[in-house]
N, C-alpha and C. Protein backbone atom coordinates (compact mmCIF):
# COMPACT_ATOMS: atom_id res chain seq x y z
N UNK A 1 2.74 -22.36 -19.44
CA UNK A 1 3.96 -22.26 -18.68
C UNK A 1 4.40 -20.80 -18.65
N UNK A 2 5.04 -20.08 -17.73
CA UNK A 2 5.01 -18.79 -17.26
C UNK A 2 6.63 -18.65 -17.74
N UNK A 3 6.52 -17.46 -18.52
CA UNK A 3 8.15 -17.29 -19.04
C UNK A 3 8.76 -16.19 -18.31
N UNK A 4 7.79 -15.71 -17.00
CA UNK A 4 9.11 -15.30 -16.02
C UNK A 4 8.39 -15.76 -14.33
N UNK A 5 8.74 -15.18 -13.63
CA UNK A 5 8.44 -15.34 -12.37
C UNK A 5 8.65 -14.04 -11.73
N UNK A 6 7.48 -13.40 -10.85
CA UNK A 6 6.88 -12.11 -9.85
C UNK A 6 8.09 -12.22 -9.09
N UNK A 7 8.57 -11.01 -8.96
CA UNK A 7 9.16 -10.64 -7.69
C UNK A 7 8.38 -10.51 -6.21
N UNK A 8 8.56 -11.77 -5.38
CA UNK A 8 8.14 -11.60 -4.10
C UNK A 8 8.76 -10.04 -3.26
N UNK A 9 7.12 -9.43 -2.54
CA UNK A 9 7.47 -8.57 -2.15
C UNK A 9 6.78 -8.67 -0.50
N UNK A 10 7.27 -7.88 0.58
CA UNK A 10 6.72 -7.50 1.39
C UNK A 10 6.38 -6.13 1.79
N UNK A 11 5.29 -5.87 2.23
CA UNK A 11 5.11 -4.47 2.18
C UNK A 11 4.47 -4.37 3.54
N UNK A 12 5.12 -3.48 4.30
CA UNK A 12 5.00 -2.96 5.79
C UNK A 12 4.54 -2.14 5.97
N UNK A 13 3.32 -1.60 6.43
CA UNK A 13 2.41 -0.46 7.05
C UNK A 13 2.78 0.25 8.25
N UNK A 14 3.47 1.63 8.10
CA UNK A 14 4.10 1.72 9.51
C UNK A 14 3.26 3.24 9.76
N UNK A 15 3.05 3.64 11.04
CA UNK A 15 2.94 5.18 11.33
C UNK A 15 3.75 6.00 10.79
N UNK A 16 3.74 6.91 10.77
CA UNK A 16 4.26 8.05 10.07
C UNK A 16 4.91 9.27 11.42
N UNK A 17 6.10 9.15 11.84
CA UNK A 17 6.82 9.72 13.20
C UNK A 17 8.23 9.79 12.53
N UNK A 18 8.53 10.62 11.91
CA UNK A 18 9.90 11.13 11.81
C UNK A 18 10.63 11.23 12.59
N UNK A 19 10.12 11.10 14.49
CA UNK A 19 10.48 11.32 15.27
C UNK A 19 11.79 10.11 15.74
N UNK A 20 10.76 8.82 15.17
CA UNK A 20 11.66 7.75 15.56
C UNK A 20 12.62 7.38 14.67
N UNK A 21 13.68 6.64 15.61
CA UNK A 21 14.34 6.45 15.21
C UNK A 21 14.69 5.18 13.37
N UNK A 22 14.14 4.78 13.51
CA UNK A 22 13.97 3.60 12.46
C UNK A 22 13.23 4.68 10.84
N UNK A 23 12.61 5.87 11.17
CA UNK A 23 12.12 6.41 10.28
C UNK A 23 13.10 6.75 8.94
N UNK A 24 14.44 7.78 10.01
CA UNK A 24 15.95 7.70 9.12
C UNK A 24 16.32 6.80 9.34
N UNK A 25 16.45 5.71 9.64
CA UNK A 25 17.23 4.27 9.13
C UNK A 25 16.43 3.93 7.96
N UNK A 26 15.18 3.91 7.74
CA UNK A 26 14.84 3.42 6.21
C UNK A 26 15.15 4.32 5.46
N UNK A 27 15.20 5.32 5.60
CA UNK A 27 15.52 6.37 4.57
C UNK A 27 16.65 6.22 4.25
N UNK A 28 17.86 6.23 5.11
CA UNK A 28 18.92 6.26 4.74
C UNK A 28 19.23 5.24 3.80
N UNK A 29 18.82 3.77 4.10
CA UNK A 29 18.90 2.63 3.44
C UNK A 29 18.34 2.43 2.12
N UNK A 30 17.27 3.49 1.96
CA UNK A 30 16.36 3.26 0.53
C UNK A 30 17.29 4.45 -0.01
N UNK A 31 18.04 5.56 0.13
CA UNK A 31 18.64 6.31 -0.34
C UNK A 31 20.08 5.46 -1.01
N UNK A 32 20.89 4.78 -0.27
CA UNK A 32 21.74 3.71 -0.59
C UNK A 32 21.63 2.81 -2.13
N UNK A 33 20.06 2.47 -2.27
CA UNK A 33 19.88 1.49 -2.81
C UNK A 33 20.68 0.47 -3.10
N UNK A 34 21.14 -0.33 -2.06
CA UNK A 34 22.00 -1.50 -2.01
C UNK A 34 21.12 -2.85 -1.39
N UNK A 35 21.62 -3.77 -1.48
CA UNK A 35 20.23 -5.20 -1.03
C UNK A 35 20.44 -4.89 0.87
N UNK A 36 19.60 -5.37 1.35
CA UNK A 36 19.72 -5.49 2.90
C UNK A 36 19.02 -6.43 3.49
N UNK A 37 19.43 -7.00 4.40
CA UNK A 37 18.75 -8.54 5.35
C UNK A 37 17.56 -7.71 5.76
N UNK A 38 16.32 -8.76 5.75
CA UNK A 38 15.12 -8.46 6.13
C UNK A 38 14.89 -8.99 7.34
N UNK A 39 14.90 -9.17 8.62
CA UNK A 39 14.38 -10.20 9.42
C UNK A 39 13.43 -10.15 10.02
N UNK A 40 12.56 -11.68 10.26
CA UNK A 40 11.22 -11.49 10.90
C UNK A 40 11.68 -12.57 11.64
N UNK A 41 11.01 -11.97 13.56
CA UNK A 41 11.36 -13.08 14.42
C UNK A 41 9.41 -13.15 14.58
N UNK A 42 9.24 -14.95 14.75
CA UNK A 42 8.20 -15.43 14.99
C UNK A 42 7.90 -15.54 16.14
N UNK A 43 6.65 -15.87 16.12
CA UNK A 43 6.07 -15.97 17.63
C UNK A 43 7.01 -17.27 18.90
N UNK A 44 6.99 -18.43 17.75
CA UNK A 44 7.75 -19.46 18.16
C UNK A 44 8.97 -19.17 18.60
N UNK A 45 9.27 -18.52 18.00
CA UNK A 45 11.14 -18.02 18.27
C UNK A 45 12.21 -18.47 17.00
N UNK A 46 10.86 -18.96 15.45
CA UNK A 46 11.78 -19.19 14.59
C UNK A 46 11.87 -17.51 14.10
N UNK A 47 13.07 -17.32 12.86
CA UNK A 47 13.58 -16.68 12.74
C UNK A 47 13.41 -16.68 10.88
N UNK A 48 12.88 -16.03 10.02
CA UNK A 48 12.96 -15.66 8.74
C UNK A 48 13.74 -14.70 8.49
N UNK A 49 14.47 -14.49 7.60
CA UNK A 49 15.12 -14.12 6.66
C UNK A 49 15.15 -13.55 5.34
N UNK A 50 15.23 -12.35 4.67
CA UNK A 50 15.27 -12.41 3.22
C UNK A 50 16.26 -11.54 3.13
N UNK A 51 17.03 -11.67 2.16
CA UNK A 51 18.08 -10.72 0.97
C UNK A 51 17.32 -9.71 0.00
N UNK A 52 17.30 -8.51 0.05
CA UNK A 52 16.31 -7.73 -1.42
C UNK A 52 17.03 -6.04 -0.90
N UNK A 53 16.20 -5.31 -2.07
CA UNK A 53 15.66 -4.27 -1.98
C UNK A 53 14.82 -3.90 -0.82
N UNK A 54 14.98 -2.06 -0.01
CA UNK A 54 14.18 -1.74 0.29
C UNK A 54 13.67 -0.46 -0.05
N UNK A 55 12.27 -0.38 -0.02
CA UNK A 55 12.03 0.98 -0.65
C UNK A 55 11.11 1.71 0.13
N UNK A 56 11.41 3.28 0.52
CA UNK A 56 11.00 3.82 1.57
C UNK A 56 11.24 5.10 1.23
N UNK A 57 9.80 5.78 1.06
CA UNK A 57 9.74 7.42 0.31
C UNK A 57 9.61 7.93 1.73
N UNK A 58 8.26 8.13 2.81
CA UNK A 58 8.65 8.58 4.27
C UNK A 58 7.45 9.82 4.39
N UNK A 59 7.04 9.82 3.09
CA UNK A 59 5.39 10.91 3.12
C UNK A 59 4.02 10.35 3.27
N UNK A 60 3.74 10.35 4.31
CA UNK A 60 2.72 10.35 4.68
C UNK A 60 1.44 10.30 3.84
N UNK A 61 0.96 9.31 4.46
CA UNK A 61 -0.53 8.99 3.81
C UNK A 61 -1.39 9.50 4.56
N UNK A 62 -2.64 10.56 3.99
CA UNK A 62 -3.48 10.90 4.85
C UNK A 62 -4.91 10.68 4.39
N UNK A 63 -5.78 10.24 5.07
CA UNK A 63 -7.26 10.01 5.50
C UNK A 63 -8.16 10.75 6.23
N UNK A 64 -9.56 11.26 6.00
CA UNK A 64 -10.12 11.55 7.67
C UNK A 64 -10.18 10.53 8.46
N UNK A 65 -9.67 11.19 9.71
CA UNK A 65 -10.12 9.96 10.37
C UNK A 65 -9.48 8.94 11.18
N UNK A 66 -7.91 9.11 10.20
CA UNK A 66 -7.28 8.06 10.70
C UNK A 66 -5.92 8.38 10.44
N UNK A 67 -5.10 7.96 11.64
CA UNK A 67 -3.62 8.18 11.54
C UNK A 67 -2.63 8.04 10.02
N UNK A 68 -1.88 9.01 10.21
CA UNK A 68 -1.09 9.08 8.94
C UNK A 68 -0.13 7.82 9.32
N UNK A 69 0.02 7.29 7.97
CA UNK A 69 0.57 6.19 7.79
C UNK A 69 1.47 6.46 6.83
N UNK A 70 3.35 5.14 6.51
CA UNK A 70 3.96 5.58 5.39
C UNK A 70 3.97 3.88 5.37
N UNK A 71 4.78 3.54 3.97
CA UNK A 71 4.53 1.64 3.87
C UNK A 71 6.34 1.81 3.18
N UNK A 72 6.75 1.10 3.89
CA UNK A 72 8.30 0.73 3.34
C UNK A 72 7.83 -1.09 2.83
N UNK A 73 8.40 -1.25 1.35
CA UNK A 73 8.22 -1.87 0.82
C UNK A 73 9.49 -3.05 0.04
N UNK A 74 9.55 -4.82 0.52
CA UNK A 74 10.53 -4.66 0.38
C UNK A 74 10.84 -5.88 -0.76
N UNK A 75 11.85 -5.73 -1.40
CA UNK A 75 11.29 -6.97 -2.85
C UNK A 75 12.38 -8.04 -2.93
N UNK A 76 12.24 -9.17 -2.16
CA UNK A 76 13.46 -10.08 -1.77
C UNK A 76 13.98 -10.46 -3.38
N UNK A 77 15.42 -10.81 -3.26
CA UNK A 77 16.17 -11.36 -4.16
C UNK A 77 16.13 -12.95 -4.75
N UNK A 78 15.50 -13.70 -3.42
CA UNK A 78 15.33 -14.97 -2.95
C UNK A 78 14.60 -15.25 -2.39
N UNK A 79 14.64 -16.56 -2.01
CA UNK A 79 13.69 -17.47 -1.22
C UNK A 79 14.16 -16.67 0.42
N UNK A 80 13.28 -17.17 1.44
CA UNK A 80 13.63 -16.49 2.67
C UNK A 80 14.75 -18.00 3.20
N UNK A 81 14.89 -17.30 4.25
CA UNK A 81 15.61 -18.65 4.97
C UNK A 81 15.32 -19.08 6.28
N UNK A 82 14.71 -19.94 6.85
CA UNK A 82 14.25 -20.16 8.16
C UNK A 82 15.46 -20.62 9.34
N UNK A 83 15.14 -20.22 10.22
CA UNK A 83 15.99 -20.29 11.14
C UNK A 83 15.33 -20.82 12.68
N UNK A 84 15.43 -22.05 12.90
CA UNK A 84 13.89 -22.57 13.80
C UNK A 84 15.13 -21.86 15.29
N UNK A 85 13.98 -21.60 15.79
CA UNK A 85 14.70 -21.57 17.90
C UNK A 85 14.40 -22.40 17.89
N UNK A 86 14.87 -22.46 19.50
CA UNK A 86 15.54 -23.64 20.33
C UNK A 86 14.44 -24.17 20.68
């Protein structure tokens, strides 16, 4: 029997463009360190949810070869919550 339980995490692979806009929105938000709604809309049109941490450094990963990449990473508090469409 397991005397704790893993923090569920999601971890997002994004390009690396300071340019856009969402680049300082994670930053700003991982600078905060306060919890923030996660949302994922589905193909269906349901709707997930999580409450957590997000964490987002914004330096670039580099490879030959292949586009620089950064990964904002995010570690829910909870279970998600589904939200079916119509």
């Amino acid at each position: 029997m397991p005397t704790f339980k893993n923090a569920k995490t999601i971890t997002l692979p994004l390009f690396y463009d300071p340019k856009k806009p969402w680049y300082s929105a994670l930053k700003n938000v991982d600078a905060k360190g306060e919890p923030v709604i996660l949302r994922a809309k589905l193909v269906g049109g349901d709707v997930l949810y999580w409450y957590g941490y997000l964490s987002y450094n914004g330096d670039p990963t580099m490879a030959a070869n292949t586009p620089m990449g950064t990964t904002a990473t995010f570690t829910a508090l909870a279970d998600s919550i589904l939200v079916e469409g119509a």
